[in-house]
Protein backbone atom coordinates (compact mmCIF):
# COMPACT_ATOMS: atom_id res chain seq x y z
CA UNK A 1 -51.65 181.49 -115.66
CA UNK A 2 -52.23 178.32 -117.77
CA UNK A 3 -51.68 174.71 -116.70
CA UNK A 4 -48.09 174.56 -118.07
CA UNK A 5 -46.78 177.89 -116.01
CA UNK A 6 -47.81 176.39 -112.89
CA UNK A 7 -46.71 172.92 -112.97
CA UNK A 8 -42.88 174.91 -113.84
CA UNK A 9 -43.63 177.14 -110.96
CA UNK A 10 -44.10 173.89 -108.77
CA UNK A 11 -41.10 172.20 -110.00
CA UNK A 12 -38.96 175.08 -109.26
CA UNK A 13 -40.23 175.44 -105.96
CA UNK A 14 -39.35 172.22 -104.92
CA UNK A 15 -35.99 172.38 -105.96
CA UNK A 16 -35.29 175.60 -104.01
CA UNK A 17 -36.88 173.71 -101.24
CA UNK A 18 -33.36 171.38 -100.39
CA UNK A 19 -31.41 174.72 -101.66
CA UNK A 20 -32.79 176.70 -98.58
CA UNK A 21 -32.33 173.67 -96.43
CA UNK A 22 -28.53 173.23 -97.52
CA UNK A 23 -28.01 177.04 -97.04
CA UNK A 24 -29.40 177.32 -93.30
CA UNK A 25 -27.47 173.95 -92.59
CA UNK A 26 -23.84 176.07 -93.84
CA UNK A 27 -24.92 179.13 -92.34
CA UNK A 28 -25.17 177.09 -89.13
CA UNK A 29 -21.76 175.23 -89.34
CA UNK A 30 -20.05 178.19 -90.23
CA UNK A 31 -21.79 179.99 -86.94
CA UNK A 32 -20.58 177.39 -84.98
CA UNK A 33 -17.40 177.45 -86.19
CA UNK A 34 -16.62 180.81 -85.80
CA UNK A 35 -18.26 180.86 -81.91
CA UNK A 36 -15.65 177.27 -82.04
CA UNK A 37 -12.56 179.25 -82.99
CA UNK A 38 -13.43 182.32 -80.50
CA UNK A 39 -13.96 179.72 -77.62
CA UNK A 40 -10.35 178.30 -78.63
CA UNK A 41 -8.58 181.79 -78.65
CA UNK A 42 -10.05 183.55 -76.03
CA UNK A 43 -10.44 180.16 -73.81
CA UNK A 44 -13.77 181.16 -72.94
CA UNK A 45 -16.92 178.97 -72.69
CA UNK A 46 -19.57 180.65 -75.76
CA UNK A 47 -23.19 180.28 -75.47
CA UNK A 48 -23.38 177.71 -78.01
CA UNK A 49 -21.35 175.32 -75.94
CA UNK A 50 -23.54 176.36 -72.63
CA UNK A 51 -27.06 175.66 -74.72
CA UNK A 52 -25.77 172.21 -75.79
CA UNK A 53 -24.30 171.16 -72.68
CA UNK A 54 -27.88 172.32 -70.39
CA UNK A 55 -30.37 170.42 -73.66
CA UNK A 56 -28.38 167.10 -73.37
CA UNK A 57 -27.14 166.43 -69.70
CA UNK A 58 -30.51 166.04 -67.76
CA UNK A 59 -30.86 163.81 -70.50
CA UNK A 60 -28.04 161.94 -70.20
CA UNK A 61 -28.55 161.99 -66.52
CA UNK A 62 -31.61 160.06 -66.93
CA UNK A 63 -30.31 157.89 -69.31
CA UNK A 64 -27.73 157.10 -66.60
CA UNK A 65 -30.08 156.29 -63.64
CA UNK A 66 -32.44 154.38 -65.89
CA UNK A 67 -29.31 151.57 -66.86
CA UNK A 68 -28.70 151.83 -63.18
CA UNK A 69 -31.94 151.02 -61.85
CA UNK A 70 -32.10 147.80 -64.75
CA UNK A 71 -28.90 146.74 -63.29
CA UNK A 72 -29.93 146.83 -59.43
CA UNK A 73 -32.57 144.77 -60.55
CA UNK A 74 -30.53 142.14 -62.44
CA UNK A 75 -28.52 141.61 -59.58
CA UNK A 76 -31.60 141.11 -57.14
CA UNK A 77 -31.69 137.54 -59.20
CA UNK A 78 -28.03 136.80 -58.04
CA UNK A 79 -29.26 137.29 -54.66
CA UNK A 80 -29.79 133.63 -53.62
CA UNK A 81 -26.09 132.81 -54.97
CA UNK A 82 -24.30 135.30 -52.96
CA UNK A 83 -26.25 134.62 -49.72
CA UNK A 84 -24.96 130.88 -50.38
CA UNK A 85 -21.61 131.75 -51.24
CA UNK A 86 -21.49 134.45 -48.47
CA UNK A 87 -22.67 131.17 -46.14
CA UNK A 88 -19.85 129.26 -47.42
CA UNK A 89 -17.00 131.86 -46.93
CA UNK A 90 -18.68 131.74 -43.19
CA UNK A 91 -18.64 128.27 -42.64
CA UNK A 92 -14.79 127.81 -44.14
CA UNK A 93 -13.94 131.03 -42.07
CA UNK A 94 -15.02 129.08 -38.70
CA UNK A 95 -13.11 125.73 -40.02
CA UNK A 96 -10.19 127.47 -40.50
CA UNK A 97 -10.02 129.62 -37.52
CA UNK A 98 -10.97 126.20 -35.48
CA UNK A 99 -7.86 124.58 -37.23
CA UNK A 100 -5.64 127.84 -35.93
CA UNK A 101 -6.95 127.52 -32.25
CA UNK A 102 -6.15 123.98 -32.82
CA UNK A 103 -2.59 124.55 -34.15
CA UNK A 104 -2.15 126.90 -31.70
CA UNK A 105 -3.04 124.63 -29.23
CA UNK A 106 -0.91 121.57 -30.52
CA UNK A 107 1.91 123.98 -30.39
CA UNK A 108 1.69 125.09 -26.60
CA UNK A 109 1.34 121.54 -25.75
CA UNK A 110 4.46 120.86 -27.68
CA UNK A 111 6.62 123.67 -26.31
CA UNK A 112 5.60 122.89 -22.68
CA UNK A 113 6.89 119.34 -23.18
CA UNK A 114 10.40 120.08 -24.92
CA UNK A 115 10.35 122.94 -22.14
CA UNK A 116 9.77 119.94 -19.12
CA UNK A 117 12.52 117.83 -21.04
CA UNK A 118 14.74 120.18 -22.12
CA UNK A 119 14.84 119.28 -25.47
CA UNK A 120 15.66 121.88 -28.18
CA UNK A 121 13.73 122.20 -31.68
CA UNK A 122 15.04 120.56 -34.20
CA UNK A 123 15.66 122.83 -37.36
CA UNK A 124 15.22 121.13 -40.80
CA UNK A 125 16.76 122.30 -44.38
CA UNK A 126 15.30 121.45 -47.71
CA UNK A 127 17.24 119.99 -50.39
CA UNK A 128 15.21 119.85 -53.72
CA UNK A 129 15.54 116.93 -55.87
CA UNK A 130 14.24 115.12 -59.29
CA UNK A 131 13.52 112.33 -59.78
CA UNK A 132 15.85 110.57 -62.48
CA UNK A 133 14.95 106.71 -62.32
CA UNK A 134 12.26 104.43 -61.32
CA UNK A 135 12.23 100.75 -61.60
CA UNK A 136 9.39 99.47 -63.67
CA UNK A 137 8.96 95.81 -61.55
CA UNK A 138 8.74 98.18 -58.25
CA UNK A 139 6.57 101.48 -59.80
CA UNK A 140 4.90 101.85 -56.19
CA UNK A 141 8.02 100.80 -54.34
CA UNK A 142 11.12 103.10 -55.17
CA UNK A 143 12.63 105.43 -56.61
CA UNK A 144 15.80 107.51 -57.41
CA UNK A 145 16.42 110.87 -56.74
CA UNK A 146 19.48 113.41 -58.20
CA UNK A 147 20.98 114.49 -55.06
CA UNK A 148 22.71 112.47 -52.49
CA UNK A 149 25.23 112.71 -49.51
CA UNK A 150 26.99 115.80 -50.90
CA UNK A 151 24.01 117.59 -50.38
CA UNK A 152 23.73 116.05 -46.77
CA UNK A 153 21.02 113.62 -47.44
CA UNK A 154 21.17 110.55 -44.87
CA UNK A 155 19.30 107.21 -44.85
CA UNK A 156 15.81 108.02 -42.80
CA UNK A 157 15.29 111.70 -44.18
CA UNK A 158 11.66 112.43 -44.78
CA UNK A 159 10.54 113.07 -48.57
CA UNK A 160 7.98 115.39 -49.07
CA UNK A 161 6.43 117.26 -51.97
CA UNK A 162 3.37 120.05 -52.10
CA UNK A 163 1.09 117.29 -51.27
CA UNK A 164 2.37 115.46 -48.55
CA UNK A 165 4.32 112.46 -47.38
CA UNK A 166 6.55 110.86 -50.12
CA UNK A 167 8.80 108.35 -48.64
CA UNK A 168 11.97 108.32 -46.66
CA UNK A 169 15.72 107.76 -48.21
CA UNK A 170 16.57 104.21 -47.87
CA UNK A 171 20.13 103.06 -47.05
CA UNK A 172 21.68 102.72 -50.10
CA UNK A 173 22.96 106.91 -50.40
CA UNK A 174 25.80 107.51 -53.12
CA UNK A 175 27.87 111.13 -53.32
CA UNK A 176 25.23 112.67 -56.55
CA UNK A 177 22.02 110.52 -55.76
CA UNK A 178 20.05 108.42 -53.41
CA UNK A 179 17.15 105.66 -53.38
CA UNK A 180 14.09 106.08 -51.85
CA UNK A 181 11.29 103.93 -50.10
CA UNK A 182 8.11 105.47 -51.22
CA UNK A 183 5.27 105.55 -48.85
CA UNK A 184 3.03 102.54 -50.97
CA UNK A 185 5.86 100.40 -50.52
CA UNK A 186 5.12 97.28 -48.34
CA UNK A 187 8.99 97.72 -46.76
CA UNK A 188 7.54 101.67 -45.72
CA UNK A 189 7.52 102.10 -41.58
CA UNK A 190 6.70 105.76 -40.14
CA UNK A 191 5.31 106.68 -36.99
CA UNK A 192 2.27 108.75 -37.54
CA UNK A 193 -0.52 110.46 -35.38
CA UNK A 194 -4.18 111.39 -36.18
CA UNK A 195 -5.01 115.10 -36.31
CA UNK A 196 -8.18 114.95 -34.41
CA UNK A 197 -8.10 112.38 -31.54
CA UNK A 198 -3.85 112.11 -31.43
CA UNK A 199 -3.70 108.76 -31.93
CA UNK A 200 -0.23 107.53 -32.37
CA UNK A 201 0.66 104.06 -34.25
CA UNK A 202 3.02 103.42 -37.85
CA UNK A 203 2.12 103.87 -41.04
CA UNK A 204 2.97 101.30 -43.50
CA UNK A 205 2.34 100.17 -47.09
CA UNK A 206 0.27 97.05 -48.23
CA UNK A 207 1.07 94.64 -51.04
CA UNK A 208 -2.20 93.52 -53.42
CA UNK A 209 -3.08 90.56 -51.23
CA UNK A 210 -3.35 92.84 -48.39
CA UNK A 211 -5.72 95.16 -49.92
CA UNK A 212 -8.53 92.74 -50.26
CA UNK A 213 -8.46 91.18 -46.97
CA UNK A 214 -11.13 89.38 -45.54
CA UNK A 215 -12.80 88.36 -42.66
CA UNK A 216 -13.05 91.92 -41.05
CA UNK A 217 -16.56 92.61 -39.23
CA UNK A 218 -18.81 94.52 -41.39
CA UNK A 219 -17.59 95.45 -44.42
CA UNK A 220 -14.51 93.87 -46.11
CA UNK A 221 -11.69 96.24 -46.92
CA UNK A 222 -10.89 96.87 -50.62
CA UNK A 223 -8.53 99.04 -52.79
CA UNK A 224 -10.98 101.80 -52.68
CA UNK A 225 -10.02 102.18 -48.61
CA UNK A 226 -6.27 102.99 -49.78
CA UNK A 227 -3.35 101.32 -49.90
CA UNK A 228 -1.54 102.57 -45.99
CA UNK A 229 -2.50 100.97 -43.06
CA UNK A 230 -2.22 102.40 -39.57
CA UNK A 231 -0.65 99.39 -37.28
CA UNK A 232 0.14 99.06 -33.81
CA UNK A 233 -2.82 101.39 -32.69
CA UNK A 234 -4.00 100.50 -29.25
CA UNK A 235 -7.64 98.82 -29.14
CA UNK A 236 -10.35 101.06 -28.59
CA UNK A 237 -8.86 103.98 -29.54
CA UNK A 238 -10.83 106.86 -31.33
CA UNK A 239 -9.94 107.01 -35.04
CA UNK A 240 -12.84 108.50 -37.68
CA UNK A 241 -12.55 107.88 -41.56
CA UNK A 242 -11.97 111.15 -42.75
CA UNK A 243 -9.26 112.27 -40.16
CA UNK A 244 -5.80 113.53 -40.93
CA UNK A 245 -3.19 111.43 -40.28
CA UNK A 246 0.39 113.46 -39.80
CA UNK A 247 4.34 112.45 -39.43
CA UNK A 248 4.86 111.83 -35.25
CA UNK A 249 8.26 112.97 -34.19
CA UNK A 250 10.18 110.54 -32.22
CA UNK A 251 11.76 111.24 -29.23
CA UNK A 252 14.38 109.03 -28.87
CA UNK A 253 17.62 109.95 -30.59
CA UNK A 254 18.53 106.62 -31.35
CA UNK A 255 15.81 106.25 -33.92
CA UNK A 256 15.71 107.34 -37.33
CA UNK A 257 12.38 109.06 -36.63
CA UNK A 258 14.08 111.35 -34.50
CA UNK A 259 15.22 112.99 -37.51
CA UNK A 260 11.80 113.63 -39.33
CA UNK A 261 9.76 116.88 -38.91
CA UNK A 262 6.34 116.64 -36.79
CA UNK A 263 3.61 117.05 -38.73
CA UNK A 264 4.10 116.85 -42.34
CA UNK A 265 0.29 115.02 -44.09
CA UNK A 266 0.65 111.62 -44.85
CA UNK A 267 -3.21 110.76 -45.83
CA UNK A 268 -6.81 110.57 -44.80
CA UNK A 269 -8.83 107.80 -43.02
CA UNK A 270 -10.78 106.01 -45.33
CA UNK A 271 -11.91 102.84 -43.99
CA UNK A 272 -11.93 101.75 -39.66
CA UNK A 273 -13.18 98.45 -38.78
CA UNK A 274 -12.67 95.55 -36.05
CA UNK A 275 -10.87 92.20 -37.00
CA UNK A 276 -12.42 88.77 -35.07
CA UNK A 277 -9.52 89.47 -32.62
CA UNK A 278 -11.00 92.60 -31.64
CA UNK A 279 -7.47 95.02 -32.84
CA UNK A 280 -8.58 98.05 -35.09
CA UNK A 281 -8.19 97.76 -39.23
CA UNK A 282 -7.03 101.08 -40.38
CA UNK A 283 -6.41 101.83 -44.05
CA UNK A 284 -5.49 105.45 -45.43
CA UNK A 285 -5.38 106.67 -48.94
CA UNK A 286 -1.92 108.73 -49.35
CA UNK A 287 -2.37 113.08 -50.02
CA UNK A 288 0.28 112.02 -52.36
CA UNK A 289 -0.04 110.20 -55.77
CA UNK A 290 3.00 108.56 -56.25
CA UNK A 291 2.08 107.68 -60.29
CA UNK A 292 3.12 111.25 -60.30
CA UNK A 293 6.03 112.52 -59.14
CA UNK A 294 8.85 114.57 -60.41
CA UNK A 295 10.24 117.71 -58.26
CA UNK A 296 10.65 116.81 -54.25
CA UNK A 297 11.42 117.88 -51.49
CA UNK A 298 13.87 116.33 -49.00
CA UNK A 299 14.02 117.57 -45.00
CA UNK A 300 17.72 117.00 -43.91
CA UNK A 301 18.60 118.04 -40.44
């Protein structure tokens, strides 16, 4: 055989090469086909199905515990974060059952004195209201709500909202609206009690001048120590800056406190200091910011 017969012999030998390759491929498909179409009539599994399914699950199996294991370790790094986080839920878990045993225990105390006096609780509805006006010259001092004495809103009802204290209805009430006396307003009187120590005195609001009074020992009070002050607090009495300060109900019927809920957050403590004639300096910043208010609440009896 010369040169020429077998470089042709080669040639054609590599073609039927891919040929064969194509053939046992279709001869293949078609098998599984077929054993396909039997397993779908006759509804049972074929051997076909079986070999597949024992070749690739113990590999799949390990596939599976190998991402597993990389995960486990990923979330060894997050370990340090959910130790704190688990330390915080702790610590706000004993605040807040503290703050039930101390509900609980303002409550008692409550019901055995109405119980000694005979005095029934008094039972509050809310009327919601929007504010409509608010005078420009008195932004801190007033404003005008869109509900009045048809709704059964009376001069003295409390004024709330979601964060706390707003103000109290002044006297001027008409049939579809009323005014009120916000809480910054230098006119603004409400008894009030601290949450901690129960120390009672009134809350009222301080004009500019007031805010930057001096001559107080220690540090002089400034706008930054809010703009309520705590008054008529007997001297010596326990008061810390960062203490609640809540609504004090009123016992006697003849006052307008009488008719506002027990209670309801005013502010914090932010500043306590002694004047030269030894009577305690007690400013508050409000929960409430009254630069923003639009949907209240008011408590009528």
């Amino acid at each position: 055989m010369n040169r020429y017969a077998r470089a042709g012999a080669l040639r054609r030998s590599r073609s039927a090469a891919p040929r064969r390759w194509l053939t046992v491929f279709l001869a293949i498909a078609v098998l599984i086909a077929i054993v396909k179409t039997i397993t779908l009539i006759t509804g049972r599994t074929n051997p076909v199905d079986r070999a597949i399914n024992a070749t690739t699950t113990p590999l799949v199996v390990v596939l599976r515990y190998t991402v597993d294991g990389f995960a486990s370790l990923g979330a060894i790094f997050h370990l340090p974060s959910l130790l704190r986080e688990n330390r915080e839920l702790a610590a706000q878990n004993a605040l807040l059952q503290r703050q039930i045993s101390e509900a609980g225990l303002t409550k008692n105390t409550d019901d055995e004195l109405r119980a000694s006096l005979h005095l029934s609780v008094p039972q509050f509805r809310t009327v919601n209201a929007t504010v409509i006006a608010r005078p420009y010259d008195l932004w801190l001092d007033q404003v005008i709500l869109d509900t009045g004495s048809r709704d059964g809103v009376r001069a003295g009802d409390l004024v709330v909202n979601p964060a706390g204290v707003v103000g109290v209805v002044d006297t001027r009430v008409e049939r579809g609206m009323c005014w009120v006396t916000l809480l910054t307003s230098p006119r603004f009187r409400l008894a009030a009690v601290t949450g901690v120590n129960q120390v009672e005195g009134v809350i009222r609001g301080l004009d500019n001048r007031e805010m930057t009074l001096e001559g107080i020992r220690g540090r002089p009070a400034s706008t930054d120590d809010g703009n309520l002050a705590m008054i008529h607090v007997k001297a010596g009495s326990l008061i810390s800056v960062g203490e609640k300060v809540f609504t004090a109900e009123v016992v006697d019927p003849q006052q307008l406190d009488a008719r506002r809920p027990r209670g309801q957050l005013i502010g914090t403590v932010t500043h306590r200091s002694i004047d030269l004639n030894g009577a305690l300096d007690i400013r508050i910043e409000p929960a409430v910011n009254v630069n923003r208010l639009n949907v209240v609440t008011v408590l009528v009896q």
